[in-house]
C-alpha atoms as a PDB file:
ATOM      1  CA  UNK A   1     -89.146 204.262  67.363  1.00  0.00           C
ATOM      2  CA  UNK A   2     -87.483 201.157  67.464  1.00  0.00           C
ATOM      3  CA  UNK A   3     -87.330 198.624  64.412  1.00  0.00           C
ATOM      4  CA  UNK A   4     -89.060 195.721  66.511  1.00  0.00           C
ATOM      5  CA  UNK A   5     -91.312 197.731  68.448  1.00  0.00           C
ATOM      6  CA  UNK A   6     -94.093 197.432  66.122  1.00  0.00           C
ATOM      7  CA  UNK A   7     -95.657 193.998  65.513  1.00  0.00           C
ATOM      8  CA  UNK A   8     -95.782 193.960  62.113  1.00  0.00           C
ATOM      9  CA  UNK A   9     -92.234 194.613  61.580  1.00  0.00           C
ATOM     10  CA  UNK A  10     -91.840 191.618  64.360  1.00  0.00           C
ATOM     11  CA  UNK A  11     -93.624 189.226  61.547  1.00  0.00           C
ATOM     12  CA  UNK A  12     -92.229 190.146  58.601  1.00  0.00           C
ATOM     13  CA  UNK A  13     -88.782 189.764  59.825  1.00  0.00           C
ATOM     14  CA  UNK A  14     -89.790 186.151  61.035  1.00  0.00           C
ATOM     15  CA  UNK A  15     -91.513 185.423  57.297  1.00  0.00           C
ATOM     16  CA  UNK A  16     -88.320 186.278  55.814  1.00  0.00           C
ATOM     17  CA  UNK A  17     -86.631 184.165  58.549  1.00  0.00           C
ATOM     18  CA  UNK A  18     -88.886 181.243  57.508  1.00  0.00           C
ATOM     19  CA  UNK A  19     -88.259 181.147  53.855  1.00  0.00           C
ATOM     20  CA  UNK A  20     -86.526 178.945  52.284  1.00  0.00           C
ATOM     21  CA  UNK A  21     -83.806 179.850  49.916  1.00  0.00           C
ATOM     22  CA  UNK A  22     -83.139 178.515  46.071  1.00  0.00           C
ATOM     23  CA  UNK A  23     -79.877 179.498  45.535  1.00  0.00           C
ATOM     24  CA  UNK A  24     -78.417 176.004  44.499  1.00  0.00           C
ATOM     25  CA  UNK A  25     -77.313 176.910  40.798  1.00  0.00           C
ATOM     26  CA  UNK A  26     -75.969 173.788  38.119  1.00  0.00           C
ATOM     27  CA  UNK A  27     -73.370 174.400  35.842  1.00  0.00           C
ATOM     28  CA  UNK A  28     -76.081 172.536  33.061  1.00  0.00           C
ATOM     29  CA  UNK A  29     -74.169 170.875  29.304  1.00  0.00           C
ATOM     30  CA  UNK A  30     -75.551 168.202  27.338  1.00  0.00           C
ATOM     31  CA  UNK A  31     -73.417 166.115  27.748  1.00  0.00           C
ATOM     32  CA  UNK A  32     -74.667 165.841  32.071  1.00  0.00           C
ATOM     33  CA  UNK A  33     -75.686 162.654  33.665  1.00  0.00           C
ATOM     34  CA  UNK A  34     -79.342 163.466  34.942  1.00  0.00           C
ATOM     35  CA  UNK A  35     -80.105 166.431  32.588  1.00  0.00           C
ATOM     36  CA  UNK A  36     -83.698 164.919  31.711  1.00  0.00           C
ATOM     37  CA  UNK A  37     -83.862 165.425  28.285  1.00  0.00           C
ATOM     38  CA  UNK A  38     -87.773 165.392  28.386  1.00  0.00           C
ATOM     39  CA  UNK A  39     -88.089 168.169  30.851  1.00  0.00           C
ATOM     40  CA  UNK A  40     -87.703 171.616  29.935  1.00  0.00           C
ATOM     41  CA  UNK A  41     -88.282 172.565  33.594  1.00  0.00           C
ATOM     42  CA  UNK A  42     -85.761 170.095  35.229  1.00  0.00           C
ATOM     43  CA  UNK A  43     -84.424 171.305  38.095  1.00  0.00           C
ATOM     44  CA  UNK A  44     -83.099 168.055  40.224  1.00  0.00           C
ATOM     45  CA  UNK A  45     -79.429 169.128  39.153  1.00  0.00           C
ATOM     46  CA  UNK A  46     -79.525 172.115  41.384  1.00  0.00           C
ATOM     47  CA  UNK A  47     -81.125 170.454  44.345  1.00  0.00           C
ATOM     48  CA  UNK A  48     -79.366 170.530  47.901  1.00  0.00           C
ATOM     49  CA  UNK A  49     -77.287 167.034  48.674  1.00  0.00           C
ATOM     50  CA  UNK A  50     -77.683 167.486  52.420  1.00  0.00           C
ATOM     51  CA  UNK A  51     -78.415 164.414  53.797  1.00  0.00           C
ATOM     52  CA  UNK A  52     -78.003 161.949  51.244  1.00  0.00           C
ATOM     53  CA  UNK A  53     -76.373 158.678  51.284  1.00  0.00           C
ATOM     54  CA  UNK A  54     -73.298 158.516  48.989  1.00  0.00           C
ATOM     55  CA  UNK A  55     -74.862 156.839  45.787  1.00  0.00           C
ATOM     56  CA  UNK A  56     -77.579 159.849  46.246  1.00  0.00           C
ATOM     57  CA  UNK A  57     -74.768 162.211  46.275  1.00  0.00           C
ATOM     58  CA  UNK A  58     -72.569 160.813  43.620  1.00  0.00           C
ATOM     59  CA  UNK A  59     -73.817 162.390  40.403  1.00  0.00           C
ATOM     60  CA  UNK A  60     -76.455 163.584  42.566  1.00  0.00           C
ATOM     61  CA  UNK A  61     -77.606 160.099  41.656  1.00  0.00           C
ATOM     62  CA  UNK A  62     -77.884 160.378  38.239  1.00  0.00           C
ATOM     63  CA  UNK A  63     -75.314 157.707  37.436  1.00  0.00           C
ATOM     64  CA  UNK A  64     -77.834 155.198  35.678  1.00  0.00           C
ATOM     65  CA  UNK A  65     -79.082 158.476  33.797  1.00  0.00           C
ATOM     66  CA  UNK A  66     -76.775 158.850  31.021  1.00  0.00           C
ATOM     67  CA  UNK A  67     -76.875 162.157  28.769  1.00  0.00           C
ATOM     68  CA  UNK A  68     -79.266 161.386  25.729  1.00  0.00           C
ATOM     69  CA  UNK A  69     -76.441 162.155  23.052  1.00  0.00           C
ATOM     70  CA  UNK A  70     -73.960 159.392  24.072  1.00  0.00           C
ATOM     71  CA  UNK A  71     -71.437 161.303  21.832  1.00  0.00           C
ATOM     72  CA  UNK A  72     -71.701 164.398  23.967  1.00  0.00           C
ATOM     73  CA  UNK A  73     -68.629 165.631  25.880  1.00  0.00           C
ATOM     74  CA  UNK A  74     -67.619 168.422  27.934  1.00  0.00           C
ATOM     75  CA  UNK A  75     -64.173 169.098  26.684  1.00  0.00           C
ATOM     76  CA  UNK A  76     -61.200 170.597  28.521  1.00  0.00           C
ATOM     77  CA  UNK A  77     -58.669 171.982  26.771  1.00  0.00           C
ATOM     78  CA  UNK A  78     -55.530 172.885  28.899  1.00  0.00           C
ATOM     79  CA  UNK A  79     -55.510 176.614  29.242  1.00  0.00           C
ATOM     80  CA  UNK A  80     -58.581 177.017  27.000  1.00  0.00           C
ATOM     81  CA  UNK A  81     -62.158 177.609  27.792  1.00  0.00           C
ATOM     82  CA  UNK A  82     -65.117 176.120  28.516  1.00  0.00           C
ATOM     83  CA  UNK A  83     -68.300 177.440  28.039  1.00  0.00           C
ATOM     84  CA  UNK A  84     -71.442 176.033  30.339  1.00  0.00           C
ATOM     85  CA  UNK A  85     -74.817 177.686  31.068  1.00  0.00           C
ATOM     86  CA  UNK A  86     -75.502 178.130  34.694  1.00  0.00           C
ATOM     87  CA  UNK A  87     -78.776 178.334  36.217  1.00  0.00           C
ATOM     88  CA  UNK A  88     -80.955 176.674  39.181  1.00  0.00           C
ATOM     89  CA  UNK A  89     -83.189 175.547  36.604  1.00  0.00           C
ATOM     90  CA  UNK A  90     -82.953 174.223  33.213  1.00  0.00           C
ATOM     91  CA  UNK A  91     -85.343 176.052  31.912  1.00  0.00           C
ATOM     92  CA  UNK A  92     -83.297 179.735  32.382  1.00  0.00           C
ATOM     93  CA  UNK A  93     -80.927 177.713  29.375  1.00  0.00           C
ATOM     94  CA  UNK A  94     -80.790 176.760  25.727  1.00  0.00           C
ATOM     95  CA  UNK A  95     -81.276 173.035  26.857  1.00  0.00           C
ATOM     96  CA  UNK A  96     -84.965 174.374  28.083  1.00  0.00           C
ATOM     97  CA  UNK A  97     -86.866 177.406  27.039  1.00  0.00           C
ATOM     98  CA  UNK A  98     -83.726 179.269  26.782  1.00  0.00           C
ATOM     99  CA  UNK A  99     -82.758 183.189  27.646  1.00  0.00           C
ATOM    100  CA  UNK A 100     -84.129 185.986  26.059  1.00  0.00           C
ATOM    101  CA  UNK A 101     -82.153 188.023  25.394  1.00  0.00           C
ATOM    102  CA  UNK A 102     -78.960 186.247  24.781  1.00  0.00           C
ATOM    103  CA  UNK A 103     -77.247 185.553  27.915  1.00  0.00           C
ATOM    104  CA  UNK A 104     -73.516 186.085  27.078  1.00  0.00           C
ATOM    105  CA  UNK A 105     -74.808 190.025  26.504  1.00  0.00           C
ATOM    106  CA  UNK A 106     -74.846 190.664  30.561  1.00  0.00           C
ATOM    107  CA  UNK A 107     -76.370 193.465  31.712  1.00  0.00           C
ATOM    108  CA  UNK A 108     -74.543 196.696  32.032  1.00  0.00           C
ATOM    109  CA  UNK A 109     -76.273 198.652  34.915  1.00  0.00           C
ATOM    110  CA  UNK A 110     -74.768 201.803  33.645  1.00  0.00           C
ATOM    111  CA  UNK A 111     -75.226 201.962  30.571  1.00  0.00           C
ATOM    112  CA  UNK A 112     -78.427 199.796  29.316  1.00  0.00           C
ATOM    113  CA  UNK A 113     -78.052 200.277  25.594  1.00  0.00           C
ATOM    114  CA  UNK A 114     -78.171 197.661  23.423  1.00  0.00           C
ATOM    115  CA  UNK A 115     -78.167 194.935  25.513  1.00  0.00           C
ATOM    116  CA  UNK A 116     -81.771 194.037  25.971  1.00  0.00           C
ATOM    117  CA  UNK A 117     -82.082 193.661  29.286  1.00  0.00           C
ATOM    118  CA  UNK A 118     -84.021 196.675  30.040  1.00  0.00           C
ATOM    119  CA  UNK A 119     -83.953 199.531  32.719  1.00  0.00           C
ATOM    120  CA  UNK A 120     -82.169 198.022  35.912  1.00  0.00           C
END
């Protein structure tokens, strides 16, 4: 029997369709224009710039929101590293609620010892 022949397969195919998806992620550092320092659950970072005007787009308007360290800096060292939390939502970082467990021990979907993380 066909996929489609059956109605219900019809409308779940269209719900899927319909949703929308959150899959804008935000490199997030203190030392970001617009990071909200009050909200643990900020997410504007991460939000699609489709359809802005340019000051909306530039620092995804955040220009007049300056981090709340003013000593805070992103540095990049030539051939070095840089290490940033990314997430669609401030929350998923140490700036928010943070990551349990520690994020920088990833998953291994082999071999889930250790790590945390849990069957896969």
């Amino acid at each position: 029997m066909p996929f489609f022949s059956q109605p219900i397969h019809v409308l779940l195919v269209a719900a899927l369709a319909a949703t929308q998806a959150t899959a804008h992620l935000t490199p997030w550092h203190p030392a970001m224009f617009g990071s909200e320092p009050d909200n643990v659950n900020a997410d504007g970072a991460s939000r699609p710039l489709a359809g802005l005007d340019f000051k909306g787009w530039w620092f995804h308007g955040n220009l007049d929101k300056p981090p709340k360290d003013p000593n805070a800096v992103v540095e990049l060292p030539a051939g070095g590293e840089v290490k940033l939390e990314i997430s669609s939502n401030k929350a998923l970082t140490s700036m928010g609620r943070g990551l349990l467990p520690n994020p920088e021990s990833a998953p291994e979907p082999w071999s889930n010892t250790g790590n945390g993380w849990g069957s896969m």
